[in-house]
C-alpha atoms as a PDB file:
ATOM      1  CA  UNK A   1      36.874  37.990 101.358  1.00  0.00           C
ATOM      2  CA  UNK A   2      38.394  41.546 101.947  1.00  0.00           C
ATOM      3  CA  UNK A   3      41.946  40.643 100.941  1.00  0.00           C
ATOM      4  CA  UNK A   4      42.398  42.228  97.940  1.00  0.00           C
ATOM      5  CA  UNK A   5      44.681  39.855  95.290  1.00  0.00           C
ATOM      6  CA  UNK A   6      46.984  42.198  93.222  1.00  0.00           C
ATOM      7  CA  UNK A   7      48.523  40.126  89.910  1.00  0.00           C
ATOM      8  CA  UNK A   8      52.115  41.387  88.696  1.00  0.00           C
ATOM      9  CA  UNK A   9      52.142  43.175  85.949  1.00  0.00           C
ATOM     10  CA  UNK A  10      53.544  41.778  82.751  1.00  0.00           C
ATOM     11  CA  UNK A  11      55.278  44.362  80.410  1.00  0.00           C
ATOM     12  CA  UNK A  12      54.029  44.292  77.189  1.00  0.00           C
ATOM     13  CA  UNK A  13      55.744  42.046  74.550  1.00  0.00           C
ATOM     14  CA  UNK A  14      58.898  43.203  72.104  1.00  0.00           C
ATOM     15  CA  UNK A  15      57.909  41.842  68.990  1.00  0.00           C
ATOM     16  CA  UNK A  16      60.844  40.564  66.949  1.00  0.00           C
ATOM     17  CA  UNK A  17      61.315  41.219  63.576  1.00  0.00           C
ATOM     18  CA  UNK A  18      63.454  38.335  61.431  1.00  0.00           C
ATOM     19  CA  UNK A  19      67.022  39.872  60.045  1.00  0.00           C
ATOM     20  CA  UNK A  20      65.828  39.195  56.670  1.00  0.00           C
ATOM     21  CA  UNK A  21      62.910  41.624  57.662  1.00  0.00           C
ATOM     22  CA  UNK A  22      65.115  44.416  59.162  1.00  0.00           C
ATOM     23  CA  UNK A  23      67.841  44.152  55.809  1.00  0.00           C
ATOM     24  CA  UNK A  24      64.856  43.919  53.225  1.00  0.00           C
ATOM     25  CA  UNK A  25      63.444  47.181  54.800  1.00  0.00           C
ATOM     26  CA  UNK A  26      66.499  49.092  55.417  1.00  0.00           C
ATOM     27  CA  UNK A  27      67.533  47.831  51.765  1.00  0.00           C
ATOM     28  CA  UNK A  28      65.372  50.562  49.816  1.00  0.00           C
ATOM     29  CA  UNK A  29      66.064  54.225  50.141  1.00  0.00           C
ATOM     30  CA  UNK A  30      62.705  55.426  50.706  1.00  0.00           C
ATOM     31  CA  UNK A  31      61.987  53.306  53.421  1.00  0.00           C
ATOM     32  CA  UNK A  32      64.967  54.079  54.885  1.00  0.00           C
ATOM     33  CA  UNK A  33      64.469  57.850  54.281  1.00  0.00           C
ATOM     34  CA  UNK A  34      61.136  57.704  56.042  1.00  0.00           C
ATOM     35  CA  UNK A  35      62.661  56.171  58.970  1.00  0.00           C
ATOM     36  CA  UNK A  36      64.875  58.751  59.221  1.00  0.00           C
ATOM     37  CA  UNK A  37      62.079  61.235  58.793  1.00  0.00           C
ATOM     38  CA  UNK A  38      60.380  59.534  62.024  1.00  0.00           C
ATOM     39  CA  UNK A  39      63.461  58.977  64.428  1.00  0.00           C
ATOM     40  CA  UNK A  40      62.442  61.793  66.512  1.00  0.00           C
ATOM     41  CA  UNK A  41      59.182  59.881  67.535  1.00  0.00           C
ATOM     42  CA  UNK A  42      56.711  63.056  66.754  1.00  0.00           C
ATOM     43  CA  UNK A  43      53.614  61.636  65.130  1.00  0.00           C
ATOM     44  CA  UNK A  44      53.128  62.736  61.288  1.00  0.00           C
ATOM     45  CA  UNK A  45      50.258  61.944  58.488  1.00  0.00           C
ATOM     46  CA  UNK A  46      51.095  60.520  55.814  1.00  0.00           C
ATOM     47  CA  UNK A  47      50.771  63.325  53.544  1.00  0.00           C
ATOM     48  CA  UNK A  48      53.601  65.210  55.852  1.00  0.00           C
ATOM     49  CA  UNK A  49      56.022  62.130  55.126  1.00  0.00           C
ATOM     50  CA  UNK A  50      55.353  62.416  51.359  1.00  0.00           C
ATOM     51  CA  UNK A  51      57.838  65.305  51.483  1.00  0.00           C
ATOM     52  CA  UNK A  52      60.537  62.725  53.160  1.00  0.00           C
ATOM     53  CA  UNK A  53      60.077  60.067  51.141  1.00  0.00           C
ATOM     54  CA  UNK A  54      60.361  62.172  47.770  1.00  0.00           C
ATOM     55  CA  UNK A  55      57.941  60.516  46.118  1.00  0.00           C
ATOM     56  CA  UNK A  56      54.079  60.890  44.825  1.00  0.00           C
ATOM     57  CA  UNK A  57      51.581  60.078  47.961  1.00  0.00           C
ATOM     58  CA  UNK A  58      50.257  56.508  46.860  1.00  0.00           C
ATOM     59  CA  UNK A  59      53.977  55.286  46.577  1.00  0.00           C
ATOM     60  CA  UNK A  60      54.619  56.872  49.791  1.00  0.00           C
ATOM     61  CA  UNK A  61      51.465  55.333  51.414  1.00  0.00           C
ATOM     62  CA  UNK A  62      52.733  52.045  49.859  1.00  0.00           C
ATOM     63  CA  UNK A  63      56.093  52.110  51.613  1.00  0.00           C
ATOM     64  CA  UNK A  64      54.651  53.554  55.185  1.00  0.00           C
ATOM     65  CA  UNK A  65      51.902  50.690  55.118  1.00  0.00           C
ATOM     66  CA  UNK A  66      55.291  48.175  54.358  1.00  0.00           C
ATOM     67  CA  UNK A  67      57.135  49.633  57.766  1.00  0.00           C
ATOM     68  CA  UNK A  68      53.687  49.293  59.540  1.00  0.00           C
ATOM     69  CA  UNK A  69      53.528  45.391  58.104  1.00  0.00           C
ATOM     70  CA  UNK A  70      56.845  44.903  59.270  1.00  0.00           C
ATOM     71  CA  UNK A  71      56.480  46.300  62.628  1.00  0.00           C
ATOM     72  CA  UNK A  72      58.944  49.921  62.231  1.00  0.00           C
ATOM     73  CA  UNK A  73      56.170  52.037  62.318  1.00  0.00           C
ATOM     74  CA  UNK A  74      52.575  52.156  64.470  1.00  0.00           C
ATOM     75  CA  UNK A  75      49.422  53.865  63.161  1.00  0.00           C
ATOM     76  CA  UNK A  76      47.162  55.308  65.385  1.00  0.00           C
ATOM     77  CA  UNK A  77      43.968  57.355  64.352  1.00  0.00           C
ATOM     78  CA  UNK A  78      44.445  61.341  64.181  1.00  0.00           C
ATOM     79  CA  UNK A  79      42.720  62.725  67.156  1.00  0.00           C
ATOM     80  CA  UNK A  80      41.458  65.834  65.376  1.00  0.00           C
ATOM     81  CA  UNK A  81      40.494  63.867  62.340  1.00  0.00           C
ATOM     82  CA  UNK A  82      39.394  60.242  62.664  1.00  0.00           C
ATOM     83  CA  UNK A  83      39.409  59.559  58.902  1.00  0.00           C
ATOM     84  CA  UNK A  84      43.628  60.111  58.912  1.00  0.00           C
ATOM     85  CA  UNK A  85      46.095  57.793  60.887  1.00  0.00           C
ATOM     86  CA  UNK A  86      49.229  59.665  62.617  1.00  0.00           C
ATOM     87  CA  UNK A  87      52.407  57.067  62.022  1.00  0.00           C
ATOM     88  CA  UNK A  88      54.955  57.025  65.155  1.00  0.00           C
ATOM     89  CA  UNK A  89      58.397  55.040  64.806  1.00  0.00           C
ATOM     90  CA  UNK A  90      58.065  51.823  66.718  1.00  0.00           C
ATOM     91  CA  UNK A  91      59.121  51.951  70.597  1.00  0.00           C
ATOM     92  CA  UNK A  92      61.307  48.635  69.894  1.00  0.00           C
ATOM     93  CA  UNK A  93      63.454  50.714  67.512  1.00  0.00           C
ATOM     94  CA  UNK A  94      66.077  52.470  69.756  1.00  0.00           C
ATOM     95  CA  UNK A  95      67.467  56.173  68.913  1.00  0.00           C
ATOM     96  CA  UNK A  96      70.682  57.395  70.553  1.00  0.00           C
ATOM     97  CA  UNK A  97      72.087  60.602  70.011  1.00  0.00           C
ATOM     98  CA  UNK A  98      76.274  60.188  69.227  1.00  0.00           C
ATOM     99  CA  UNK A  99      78.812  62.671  68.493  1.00  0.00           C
ATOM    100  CA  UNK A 100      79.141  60.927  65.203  1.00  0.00           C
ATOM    101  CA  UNK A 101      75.367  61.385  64.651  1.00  0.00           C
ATOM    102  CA  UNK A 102      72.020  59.522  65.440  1.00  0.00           C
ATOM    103  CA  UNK A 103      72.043  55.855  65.382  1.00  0.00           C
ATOM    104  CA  UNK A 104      68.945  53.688  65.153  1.00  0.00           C
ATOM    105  CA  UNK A 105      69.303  50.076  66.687  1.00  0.00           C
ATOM    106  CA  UNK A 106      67.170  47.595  64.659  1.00  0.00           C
ATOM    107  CA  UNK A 107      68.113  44.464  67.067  1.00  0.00           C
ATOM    108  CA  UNK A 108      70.671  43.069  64.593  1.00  0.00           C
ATOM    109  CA  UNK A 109      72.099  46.079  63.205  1.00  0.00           C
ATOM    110  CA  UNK A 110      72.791  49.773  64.335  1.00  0.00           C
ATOM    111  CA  UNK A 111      72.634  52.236  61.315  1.00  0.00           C
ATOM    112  CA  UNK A 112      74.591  55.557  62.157  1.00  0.00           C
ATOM    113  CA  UNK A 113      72.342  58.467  60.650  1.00  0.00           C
ATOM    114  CA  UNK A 114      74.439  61.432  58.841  1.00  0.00           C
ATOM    115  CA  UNK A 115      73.812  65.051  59.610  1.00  0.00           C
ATOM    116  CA  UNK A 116      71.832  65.371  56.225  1.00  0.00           C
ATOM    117  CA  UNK A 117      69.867  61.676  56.700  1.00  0.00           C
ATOM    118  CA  UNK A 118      70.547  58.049  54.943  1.00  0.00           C
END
């Protein structure tokens, strides 16, 4: 047969995180501190993030690998070093820049971001 058969394209799926999910995560101030620390979507190791989160690098390791679980944050391996992971804010978070500040839409709440974070 030379007709070629093209199949539509199915955009990836949103994954949905529970409400009790999205308040249990933006209930603790470190989490929510690294979240803020990711909303501009540049990639970061973990040991950069330690900085945001204020806290010693195992507890901050322990609240990044939380987000991950819970579907905030992707890992991806660090291109010039395979043994580290870069963490992104997930895509299905949406940032928008406000004249009151940045918000960040978690599907069933928007948190409005001060000048000088959560």
């Amino acid at each position: 047969m030379s007709d070629s058969i093209s199949f539509p394209t199915v955009p990836a799926p949103v994954k949905v995180v529970s409400a009790d999910t999205v308040f249990a995560v933006l209930g603790d101030p470190t989490r929510r501190r690294l979240l803020v620390a990711m909303a501009d979507r540049t990639p970061r190791r973990a040991t950069t993030l330690k900085a945001a989160a204020g806290k010693k690098f195992d507890a901050t390791l322990k609240h990044i690998i939380a987000l991950r679980d819970a579907g905030f944050i992707n890992a991806q391996p660090d291109p010039t070093d395979k043994r580290r992971q870069l963490y992104t804010l997930s895509p299905n978070i949406k940032i928008a820049d406000t004249p009151e500040g940045r918000t960040m839409d978690f599907g069933y709440c928007v948190v409005r971001v001060a000048a000088a974070g959560l």
